[in-house]
PDB file of N, CA and C in Angstrom:
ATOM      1  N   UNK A   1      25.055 -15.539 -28.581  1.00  0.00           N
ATOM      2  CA  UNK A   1      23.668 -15.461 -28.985  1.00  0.00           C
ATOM      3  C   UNK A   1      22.783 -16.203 -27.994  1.00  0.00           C
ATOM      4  N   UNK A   2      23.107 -17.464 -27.805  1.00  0.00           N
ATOM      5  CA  UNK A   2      22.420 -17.954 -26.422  1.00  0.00           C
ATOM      6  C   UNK A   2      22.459 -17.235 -25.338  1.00  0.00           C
ATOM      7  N   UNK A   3      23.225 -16.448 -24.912  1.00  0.00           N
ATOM      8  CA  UNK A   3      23.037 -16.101 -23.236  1.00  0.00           C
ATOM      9  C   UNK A   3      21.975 -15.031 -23.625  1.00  0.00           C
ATOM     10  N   UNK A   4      22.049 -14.328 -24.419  1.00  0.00           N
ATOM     11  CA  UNK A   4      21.087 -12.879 -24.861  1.00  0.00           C
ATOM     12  C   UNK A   4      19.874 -13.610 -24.697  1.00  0.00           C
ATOM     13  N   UNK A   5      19.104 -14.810 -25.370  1.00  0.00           N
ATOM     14  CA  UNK A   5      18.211 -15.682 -25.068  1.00  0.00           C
ATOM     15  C   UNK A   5      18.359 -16.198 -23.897  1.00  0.00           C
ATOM     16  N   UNK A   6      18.550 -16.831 -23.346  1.00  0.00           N
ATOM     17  CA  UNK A   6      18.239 -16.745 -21.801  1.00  0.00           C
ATOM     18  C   UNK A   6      18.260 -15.966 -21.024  1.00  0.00           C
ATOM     19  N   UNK A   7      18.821 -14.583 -21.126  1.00  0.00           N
ATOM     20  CA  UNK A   7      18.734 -13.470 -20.360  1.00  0.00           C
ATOM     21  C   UNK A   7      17.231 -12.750 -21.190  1.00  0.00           C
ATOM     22  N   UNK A   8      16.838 -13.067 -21.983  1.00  0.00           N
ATOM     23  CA  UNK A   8      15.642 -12.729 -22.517  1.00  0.00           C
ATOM     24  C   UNK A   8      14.223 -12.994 -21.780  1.00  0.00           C
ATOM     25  N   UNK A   9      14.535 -14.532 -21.883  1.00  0.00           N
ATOM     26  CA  UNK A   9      13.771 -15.390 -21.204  1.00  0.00           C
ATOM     27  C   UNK A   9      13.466 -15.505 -19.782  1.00  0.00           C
ATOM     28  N   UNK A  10      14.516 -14.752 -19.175  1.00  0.00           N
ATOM     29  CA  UNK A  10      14.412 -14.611 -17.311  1.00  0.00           C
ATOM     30  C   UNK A  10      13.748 -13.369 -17.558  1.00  0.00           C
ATOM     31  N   UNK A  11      14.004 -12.296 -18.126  1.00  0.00           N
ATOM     32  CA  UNK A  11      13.577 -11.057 -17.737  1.00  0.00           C
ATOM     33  C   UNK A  11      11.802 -11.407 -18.407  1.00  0.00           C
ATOM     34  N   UNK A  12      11.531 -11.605 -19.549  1.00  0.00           N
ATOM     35  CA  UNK A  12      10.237 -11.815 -19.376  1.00  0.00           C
ATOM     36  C   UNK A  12       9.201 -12.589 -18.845  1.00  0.00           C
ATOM     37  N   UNK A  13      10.083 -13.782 -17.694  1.00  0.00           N
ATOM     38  CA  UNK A  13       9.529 -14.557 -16.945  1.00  0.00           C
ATOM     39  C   UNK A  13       9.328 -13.434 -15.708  1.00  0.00           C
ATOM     40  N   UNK A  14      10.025 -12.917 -15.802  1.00  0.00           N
ATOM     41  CA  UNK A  14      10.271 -11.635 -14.325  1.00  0.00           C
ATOM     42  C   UNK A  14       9.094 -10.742 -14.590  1.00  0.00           C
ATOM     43  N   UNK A  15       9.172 -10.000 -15.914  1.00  0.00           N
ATOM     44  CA  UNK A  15       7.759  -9.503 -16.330  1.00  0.00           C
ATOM     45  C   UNK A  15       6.471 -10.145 -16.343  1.00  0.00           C
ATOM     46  N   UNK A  16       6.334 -11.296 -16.210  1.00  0.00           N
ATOM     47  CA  UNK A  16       4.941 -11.950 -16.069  1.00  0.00           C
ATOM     48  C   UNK A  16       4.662 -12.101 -14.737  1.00  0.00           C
ATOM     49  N   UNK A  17       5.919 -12.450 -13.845  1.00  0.00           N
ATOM     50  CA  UNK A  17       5.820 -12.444 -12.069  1.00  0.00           C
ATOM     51  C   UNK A  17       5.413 -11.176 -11.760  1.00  0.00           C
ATOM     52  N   UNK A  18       5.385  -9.802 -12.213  1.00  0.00           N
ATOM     53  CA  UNK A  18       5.274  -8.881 -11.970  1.00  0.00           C
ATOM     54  C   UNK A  18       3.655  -8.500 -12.176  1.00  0.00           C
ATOM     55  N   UNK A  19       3.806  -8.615 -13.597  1.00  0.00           N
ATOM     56  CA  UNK A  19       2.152  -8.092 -13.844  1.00  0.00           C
ATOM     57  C   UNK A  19       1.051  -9.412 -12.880  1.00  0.00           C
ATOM     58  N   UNK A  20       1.349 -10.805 -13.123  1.00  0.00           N
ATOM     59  CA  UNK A  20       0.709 -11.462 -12.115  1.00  0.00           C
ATOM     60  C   UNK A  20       0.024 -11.335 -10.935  1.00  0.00           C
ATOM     61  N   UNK A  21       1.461 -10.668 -10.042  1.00  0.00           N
ATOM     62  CA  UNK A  21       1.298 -10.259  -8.346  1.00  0.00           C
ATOM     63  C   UNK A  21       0.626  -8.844  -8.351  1.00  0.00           C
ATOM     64  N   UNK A  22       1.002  -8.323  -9.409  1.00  0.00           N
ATOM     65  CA  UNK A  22       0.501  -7.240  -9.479  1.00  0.00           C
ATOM     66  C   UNK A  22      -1.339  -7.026  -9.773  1.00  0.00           C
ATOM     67  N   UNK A  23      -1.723  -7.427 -10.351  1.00  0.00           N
ATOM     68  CA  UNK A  23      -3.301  -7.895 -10.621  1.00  0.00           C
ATOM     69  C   UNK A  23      -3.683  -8.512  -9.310  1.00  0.00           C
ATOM     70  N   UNK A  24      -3.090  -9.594  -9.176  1.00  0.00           N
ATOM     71  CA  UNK A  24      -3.668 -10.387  -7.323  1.00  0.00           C
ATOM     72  C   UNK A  24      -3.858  -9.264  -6.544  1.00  0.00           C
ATOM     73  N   UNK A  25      -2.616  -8.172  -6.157  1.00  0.00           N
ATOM     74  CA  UNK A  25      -2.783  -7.876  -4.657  1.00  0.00           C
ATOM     75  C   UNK A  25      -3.407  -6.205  -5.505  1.00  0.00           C
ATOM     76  N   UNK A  26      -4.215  -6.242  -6.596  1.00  0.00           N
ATOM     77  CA  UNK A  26      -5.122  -5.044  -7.219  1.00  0.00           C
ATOM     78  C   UNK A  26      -6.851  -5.577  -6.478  1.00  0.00           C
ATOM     79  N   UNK A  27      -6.509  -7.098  -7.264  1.00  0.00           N
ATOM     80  CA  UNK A  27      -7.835  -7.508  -6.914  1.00  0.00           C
ATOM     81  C   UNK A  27      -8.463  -7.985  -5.368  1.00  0.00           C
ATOM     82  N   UNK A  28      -7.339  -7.921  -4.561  1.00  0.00           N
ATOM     83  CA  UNK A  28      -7.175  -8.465  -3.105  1.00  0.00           C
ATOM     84  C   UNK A  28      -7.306  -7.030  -2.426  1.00  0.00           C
ATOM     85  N   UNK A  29      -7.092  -5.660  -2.489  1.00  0.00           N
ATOM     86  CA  UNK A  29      -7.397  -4.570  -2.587  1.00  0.00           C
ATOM     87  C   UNK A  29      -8.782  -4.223  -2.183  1.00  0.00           C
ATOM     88  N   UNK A  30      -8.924  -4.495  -3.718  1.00  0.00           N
ATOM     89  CA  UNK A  30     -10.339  -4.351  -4.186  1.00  0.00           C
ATOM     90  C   UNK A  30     -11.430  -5.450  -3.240  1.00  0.00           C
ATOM     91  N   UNK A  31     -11.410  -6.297  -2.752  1.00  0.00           N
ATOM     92  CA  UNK A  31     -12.106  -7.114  -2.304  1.00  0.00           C
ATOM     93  C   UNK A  31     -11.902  -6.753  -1.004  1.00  0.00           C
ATOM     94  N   UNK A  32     -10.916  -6.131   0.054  1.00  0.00           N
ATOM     95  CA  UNK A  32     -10.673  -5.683   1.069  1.00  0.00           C
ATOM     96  C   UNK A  32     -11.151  -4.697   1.041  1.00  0.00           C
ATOM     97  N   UNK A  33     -11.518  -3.438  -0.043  1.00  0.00           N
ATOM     98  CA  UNK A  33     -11.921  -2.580   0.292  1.00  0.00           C
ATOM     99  C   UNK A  33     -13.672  -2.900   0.724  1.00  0.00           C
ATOM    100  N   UNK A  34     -14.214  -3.425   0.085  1.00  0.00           N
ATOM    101  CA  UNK A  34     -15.567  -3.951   0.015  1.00  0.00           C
ATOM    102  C   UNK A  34     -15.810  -4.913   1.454  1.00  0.00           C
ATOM    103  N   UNK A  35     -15.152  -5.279   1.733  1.00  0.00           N
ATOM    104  CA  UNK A  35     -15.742  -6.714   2.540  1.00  0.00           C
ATOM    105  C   UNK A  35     -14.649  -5.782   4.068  1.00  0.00           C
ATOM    106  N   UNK A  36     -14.486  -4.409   4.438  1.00  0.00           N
ATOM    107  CA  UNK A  36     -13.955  -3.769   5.230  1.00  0.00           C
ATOM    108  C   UNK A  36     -14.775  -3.747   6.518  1.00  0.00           C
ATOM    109  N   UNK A  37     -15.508  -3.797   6.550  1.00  0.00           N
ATOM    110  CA  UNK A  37     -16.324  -4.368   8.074  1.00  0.00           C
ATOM    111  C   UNK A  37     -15.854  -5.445   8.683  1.00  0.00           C
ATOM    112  N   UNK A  38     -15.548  -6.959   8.062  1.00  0.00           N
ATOM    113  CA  UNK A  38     -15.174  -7.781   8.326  1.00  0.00           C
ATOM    114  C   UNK A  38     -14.123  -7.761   9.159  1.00  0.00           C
ATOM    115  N   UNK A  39     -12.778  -7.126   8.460  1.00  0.00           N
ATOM    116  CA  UNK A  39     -11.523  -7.468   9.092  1.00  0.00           C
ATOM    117  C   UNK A  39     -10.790  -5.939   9.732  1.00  0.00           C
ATOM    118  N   UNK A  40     -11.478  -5.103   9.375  1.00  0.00           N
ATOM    119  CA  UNK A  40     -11.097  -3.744  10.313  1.00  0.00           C
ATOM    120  C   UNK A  40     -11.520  -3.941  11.839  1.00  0.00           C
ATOM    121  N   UNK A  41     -12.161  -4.260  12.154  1.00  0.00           N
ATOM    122  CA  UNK A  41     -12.528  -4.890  13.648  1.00  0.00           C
ATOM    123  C   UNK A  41     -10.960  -5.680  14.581  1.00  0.00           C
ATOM    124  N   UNK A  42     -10.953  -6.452  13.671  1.00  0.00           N
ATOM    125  CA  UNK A  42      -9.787  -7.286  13.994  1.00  0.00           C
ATOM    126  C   UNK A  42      -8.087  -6.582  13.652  1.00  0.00           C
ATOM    127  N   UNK A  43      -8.054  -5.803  13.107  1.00  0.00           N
ATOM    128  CA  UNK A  43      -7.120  -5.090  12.591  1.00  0.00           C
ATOM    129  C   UNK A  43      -6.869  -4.005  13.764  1.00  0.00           C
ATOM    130  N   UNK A  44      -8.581  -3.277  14.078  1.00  0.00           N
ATOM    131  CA  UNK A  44      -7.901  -2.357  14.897  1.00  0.00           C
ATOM    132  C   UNK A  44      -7.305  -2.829  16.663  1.00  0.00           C
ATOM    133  N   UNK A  45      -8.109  -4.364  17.440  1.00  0.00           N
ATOM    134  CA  UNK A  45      -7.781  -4.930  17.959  1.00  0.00           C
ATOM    135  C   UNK A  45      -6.324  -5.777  17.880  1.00  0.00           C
ATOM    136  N   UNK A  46      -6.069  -5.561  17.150  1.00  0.00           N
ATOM    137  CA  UNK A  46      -3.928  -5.627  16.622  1.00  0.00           C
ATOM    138  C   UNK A  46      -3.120  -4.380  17.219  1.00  0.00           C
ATOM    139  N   UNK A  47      -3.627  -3.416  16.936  1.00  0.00           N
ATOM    140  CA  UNK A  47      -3.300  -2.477  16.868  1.00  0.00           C
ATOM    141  C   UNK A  47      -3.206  -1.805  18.479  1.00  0.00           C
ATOM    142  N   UNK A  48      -4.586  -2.104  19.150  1.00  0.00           N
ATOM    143  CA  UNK A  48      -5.059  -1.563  20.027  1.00  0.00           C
ATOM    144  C   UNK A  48      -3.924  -1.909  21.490  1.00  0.00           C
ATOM    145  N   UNK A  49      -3.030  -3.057  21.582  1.00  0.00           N
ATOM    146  CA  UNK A  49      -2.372  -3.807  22.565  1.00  0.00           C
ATOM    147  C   UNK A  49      -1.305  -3.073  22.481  1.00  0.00           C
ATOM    148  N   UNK A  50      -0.854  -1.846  21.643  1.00  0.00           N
ATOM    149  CA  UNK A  50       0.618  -1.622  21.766  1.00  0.00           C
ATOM    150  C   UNK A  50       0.340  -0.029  22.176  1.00  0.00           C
ATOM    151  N   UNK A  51       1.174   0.039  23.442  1.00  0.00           N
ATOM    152  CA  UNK A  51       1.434   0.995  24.079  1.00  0.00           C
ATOM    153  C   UNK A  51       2.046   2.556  23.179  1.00  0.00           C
ATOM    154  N   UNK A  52       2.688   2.367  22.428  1.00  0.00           N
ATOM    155  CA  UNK A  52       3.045   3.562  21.602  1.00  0.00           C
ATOM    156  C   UNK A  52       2.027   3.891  20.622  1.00  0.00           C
ATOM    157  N   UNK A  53       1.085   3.026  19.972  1.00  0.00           N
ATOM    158  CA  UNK A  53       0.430   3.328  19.418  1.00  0.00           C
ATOM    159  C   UNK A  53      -1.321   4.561  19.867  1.00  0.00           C
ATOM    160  N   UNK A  54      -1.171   4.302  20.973  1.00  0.00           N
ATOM    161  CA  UNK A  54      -1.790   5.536  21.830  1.00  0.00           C
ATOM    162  C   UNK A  54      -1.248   6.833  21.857  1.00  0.00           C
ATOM    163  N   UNK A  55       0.280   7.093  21.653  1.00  0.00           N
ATOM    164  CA  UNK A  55       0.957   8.036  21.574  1.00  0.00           C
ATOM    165  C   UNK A  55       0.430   9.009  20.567  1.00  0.00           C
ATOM    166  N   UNK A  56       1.058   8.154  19.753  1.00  0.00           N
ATOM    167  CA  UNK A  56       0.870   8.511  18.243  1.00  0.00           C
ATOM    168  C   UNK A  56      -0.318   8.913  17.525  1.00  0.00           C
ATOM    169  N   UNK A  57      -1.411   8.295  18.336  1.00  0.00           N
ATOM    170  CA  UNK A  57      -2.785   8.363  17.522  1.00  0.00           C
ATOM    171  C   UNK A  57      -3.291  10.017  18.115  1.00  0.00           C
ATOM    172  N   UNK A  58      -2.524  10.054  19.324  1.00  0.00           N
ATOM    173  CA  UNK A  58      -2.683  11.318  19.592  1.00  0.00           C
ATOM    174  C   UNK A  58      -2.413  12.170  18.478  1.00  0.00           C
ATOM    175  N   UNK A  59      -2.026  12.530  17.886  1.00  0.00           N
ATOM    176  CA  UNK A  59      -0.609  13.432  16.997  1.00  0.00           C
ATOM    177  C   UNK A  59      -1.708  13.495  15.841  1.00  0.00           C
ATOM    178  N   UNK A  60      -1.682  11.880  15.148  1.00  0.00           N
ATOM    179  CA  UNK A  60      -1.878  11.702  13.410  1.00  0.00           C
ATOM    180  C   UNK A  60      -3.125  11.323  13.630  1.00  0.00           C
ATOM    181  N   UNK A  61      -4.026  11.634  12.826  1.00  0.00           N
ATOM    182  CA  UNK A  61      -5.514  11.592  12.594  1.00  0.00           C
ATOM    183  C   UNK A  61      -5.561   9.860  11.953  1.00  0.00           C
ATOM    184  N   UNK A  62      -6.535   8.839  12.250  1.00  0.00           N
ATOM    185  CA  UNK A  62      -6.576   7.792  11.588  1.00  0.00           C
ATOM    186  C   UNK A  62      -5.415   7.036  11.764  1.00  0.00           C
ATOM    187  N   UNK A  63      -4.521   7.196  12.832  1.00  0.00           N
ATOM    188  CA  UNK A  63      -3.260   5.915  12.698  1.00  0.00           C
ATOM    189  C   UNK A  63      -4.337   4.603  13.349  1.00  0.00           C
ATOM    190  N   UNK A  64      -3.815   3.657  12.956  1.00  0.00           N
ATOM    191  CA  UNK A  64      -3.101   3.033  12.038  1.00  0.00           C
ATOM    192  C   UNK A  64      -3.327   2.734  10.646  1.00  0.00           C
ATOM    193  N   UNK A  65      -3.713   3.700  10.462  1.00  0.00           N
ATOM    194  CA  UNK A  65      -4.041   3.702   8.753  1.00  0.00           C
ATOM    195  C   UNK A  65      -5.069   3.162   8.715  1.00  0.00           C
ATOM    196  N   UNK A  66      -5.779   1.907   8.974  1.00  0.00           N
ATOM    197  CA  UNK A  66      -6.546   0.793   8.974  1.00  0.00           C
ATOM    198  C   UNK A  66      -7.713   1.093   8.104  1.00  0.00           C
ATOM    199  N   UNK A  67      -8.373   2.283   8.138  1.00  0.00           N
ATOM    200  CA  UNK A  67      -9.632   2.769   6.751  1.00  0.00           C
ATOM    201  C   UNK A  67      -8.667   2.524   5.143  1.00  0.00           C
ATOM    202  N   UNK A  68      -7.408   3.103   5.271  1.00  0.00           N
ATOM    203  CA  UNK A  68      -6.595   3.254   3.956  1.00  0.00           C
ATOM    204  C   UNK A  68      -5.790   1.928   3.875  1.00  0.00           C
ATOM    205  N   UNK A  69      -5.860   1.025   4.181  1.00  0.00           N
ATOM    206  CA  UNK A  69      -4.988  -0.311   4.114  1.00  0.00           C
ATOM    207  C   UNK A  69      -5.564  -0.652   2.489  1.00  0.00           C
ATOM    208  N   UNK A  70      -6.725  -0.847   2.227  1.00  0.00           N
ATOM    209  CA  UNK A  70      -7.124  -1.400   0.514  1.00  0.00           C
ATOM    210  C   UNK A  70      -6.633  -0.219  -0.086  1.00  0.00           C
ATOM    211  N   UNK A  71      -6.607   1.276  -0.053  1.00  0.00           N
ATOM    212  CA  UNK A  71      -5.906   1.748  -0.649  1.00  0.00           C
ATOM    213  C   UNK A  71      -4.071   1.555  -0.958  1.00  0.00           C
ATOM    214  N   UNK A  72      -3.566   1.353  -0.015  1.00  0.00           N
ATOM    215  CA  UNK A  72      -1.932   0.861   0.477  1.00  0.00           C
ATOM    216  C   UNK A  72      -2.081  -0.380  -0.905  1.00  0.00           C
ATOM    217  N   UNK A  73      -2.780  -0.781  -0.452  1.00  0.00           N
ATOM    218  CA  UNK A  73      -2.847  -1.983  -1.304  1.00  0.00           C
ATOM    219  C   UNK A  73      -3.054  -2.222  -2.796  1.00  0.00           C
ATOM    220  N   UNK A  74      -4.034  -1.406  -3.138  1.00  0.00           N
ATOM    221  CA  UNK A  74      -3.944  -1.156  -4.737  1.00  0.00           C
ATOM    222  C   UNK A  74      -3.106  -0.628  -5.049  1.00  0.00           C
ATOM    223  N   UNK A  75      -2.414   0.361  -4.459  1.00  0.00           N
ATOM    224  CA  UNK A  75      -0.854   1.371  -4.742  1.00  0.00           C
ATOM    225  C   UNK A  75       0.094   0.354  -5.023  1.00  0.00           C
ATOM    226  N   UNK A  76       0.399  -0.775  -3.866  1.00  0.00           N
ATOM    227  CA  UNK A  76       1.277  -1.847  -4.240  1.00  0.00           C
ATOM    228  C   UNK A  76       0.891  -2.172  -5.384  1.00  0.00           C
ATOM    229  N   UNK A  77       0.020  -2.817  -5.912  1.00  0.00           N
ATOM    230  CA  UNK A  77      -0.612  -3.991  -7.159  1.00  0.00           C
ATOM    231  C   UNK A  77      -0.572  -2.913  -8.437  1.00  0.00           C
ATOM    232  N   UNK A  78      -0.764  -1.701  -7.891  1.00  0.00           N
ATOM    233  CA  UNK A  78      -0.457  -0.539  -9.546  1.00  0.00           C
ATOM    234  C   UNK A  78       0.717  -1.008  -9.814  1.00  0.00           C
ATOM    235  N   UNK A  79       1.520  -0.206  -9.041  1.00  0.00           N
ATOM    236  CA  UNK A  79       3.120  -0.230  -9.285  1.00  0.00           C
ATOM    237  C   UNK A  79       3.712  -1.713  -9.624  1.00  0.00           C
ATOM    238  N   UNK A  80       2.861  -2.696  -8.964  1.00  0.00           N
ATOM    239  CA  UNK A  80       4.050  -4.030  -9.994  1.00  0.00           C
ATOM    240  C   UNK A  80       3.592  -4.145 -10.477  1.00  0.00           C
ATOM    241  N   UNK A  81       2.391  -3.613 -11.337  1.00  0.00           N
ATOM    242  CA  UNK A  81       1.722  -3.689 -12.950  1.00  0.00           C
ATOM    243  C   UNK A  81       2.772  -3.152 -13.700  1.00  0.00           C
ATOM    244  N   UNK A  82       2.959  -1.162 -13.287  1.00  0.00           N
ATOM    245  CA  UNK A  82       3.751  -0.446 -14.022  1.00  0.00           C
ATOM    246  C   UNK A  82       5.166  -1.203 -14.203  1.00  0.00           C
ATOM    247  N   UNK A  83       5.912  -2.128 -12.913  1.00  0.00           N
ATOM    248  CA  UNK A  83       7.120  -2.294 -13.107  1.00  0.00           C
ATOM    249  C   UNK A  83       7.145  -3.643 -14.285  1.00  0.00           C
ATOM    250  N   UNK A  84       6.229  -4.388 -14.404  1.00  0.00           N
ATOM    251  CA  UNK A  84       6.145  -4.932 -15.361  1.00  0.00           C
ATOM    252  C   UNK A  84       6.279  -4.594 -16.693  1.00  0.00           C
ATOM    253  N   UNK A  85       6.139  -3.155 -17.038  1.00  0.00           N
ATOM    254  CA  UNK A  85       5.992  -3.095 -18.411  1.00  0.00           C
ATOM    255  C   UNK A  85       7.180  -2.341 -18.875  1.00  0.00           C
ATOM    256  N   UNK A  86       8.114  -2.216 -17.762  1.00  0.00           N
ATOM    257  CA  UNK A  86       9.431  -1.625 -17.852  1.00  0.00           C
ATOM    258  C   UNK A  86      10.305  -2.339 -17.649  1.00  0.00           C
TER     259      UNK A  86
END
């Protein structure tokens, strides 16, 4: 009967780590999407130093993603909401 309680007790400590991180990197998202002038500048200057990445940008429209990064990002923070409640 005890271990069932402590195996209780980890998994809904695990469920609160989940929905937690999950809300942060919703609301960290959300605040990246808004305040995107700021750090897309600097993002695409990351980006800009690597030789393959010229390749490529040929090919795929928008690499390195860098407009869709707050989207990437709320996708993460959904899903460890959802994995929380499972």
């Amino acid at each position: 009967m005890k271990d069932k309680t402590i195996q209780s007790n980890a998994g809904g400590t695990r469920h609160l780590l989940y929905l937690v991180s999950g809300i942060v990197v919703v609301l960290t998202g959300l605040i990246g999407s808004g305040f995107g002038s700021v750090w897309s500048g600097q993002a695409y200057e990351l980006f800009a130093g690597i030789e393959i990445m010229e390749y490529i940008e040929m090919y795929v429209p928008y690499f390195p993603f860098v407009p869709f990064f707050p989207i990437f990002t709320i996708t993460l923070g959904a899903f460890l909401i959802l994995k929380s409640k499972g």
